[in-house]
C-alpha atoms as a PDB file:
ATOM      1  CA  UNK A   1     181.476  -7.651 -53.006  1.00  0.00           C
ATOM      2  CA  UNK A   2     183.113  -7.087 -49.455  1.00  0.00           C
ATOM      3  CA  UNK A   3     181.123  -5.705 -46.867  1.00  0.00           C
ATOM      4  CA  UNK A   4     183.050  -4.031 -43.757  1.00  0.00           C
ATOM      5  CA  UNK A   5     180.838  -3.530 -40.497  1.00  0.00           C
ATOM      6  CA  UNK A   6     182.389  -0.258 -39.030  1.00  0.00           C
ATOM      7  CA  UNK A   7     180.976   0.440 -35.270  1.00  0.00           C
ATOM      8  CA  UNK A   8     177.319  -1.535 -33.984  1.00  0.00           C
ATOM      9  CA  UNK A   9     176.105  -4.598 -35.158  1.00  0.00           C
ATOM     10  CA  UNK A  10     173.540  -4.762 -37.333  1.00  0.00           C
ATOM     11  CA  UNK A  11     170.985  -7.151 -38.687  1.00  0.00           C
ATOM     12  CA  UNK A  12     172.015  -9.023 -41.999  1.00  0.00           C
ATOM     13  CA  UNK A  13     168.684  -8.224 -43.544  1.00  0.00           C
ATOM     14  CA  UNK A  14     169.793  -4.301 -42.641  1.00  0.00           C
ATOM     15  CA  UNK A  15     172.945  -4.911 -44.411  1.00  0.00           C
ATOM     16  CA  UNK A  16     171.341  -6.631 -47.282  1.00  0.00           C
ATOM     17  CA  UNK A  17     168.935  -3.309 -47.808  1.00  0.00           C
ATOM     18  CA  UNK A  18     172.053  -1.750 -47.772  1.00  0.00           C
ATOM     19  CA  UNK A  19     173.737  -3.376 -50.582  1.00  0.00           C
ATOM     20  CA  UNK A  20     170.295  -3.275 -52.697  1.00  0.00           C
ATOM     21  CA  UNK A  21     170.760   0.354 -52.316  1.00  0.00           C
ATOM     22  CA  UNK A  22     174.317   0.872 -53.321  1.00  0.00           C
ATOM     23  CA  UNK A  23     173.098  -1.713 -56.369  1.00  0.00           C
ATOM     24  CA  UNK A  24     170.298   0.244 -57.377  1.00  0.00           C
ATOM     25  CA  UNK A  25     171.865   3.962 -56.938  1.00  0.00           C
ATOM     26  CA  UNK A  26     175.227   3.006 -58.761  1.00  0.00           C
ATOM     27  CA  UNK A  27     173.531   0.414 -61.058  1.00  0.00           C
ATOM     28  CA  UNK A  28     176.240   1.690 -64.207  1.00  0.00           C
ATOM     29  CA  UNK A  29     179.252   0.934 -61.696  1.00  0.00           C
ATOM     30  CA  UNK A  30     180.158  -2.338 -60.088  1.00  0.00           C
ATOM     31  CA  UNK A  31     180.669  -2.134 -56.419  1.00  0.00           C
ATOM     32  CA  UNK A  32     184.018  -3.925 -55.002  1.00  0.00           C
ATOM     33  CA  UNK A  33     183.754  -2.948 -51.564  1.00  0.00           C
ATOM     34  CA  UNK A  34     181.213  -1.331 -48.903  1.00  0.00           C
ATOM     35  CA  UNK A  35     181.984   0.153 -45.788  1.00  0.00           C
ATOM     36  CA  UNK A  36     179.107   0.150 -43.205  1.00  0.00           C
ATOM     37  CA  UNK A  37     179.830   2.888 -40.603  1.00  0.00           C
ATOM     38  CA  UNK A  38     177.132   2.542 -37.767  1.00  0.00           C
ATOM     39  CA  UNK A  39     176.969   5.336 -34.887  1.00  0.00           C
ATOM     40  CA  UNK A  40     173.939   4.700 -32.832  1.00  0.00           C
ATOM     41  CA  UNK A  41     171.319   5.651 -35.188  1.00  0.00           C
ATOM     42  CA  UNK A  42     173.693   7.219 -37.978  1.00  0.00           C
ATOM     43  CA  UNK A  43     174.818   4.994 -40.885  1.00  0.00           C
ATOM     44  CA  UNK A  44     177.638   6.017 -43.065  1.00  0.00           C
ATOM     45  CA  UNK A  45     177.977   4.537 -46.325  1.00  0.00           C
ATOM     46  CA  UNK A  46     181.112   4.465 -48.413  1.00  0.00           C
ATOM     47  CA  UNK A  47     181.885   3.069 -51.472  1.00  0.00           C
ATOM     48  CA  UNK A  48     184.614   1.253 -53.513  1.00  0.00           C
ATOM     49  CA  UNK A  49     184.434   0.882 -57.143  1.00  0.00           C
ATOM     50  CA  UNK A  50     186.150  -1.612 -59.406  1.00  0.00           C
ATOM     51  CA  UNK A  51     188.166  -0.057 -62.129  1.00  0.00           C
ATOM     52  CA  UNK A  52     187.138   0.855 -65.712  1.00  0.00           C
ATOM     53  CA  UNK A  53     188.856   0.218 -68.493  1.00  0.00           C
ATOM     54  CA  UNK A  54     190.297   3.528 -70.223  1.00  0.00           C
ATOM     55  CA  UNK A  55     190.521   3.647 -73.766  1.00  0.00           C
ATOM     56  CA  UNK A  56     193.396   6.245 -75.399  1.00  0.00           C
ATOM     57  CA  UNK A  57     191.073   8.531 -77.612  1.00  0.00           C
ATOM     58  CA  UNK A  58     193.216  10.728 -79.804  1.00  0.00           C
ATOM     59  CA  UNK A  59     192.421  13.328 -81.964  1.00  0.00           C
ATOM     60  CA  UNK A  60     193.304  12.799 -85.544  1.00  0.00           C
ATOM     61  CA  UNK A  61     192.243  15.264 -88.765  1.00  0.00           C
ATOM     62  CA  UNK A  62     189.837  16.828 -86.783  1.00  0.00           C
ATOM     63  CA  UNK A  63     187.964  13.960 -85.299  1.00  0.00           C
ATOM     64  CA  UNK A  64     188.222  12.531 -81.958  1.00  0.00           C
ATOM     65  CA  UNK A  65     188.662   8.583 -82.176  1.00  0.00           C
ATOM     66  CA  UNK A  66     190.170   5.682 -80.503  1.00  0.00           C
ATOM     67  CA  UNK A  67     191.363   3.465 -83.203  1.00  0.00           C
ATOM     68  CA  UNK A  68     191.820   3.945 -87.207  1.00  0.00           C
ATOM     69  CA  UNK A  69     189.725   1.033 -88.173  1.00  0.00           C
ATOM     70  CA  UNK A  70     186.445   2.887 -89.088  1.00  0.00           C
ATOM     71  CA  UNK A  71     187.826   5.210 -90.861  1.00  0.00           C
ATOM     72  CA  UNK A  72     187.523   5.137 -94.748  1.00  0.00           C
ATOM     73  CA  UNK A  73     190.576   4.707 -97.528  1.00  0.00           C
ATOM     74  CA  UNK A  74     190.984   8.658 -98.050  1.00  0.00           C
ATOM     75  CA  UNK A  75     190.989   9.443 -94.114  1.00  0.00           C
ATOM     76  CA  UNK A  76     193.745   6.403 -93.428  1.00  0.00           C
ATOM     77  CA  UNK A  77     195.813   8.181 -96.601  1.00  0.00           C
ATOM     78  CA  UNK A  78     195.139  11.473 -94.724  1.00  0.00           C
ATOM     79  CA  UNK A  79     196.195  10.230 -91.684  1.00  0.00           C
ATOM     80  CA  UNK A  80     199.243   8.730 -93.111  1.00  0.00           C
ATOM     81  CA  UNK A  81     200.516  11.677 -95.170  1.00  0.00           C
ATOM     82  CA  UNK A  82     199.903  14.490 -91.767  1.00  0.00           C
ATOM     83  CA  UNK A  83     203.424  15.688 -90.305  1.00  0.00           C
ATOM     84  CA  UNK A  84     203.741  13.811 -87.275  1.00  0.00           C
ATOM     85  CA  UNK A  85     205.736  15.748 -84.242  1.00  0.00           C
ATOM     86  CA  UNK A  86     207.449  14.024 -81.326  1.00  0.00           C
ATOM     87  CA  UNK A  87     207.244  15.822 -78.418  1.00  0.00           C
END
């Protein structure tokens, strides 16, 4: 993770806190880069996430999935005999 030190200096025991905090708060996201904005006693935390990976959900004889492969023998033949549009 980058750290950026906007304004003061602080302590790198400060900073560390910092980080534990961002850690613990967004524990479900992973933190690319942290921008430490210090004014006097004001500190201004900002946040960069890394990117997550999107999966294309569709919606296909009523059911929302992702991919075909759980689906059973009649819902693939379902699938395969709908009227498909292009758009």
């Amino acid at each position: 993770m980058k750290v950026n030190v906007i304004g003061d200096q602080i302590p790198q025991e400060e900073i560390d806190a910092y980080i534990g905090y961002g850690k613990q708060k967004y524990a479900d996201r992973e933190i690319k880069e942290m921008d430490i904005t210090v004014d006097g006693e004001y500190v201004d935390l900002k946040y960069t996430f890394a990117d997550v990976p999107f999966d294309r959900i569709r919606r296909i004889t009523g059911y929302l999935v992702g991919t075909l492969d759980r689906f059973n023998n009649g819902k693939r033949a379902e699938e395969h005999d709908r009227v498909k549009h292009s758009v």
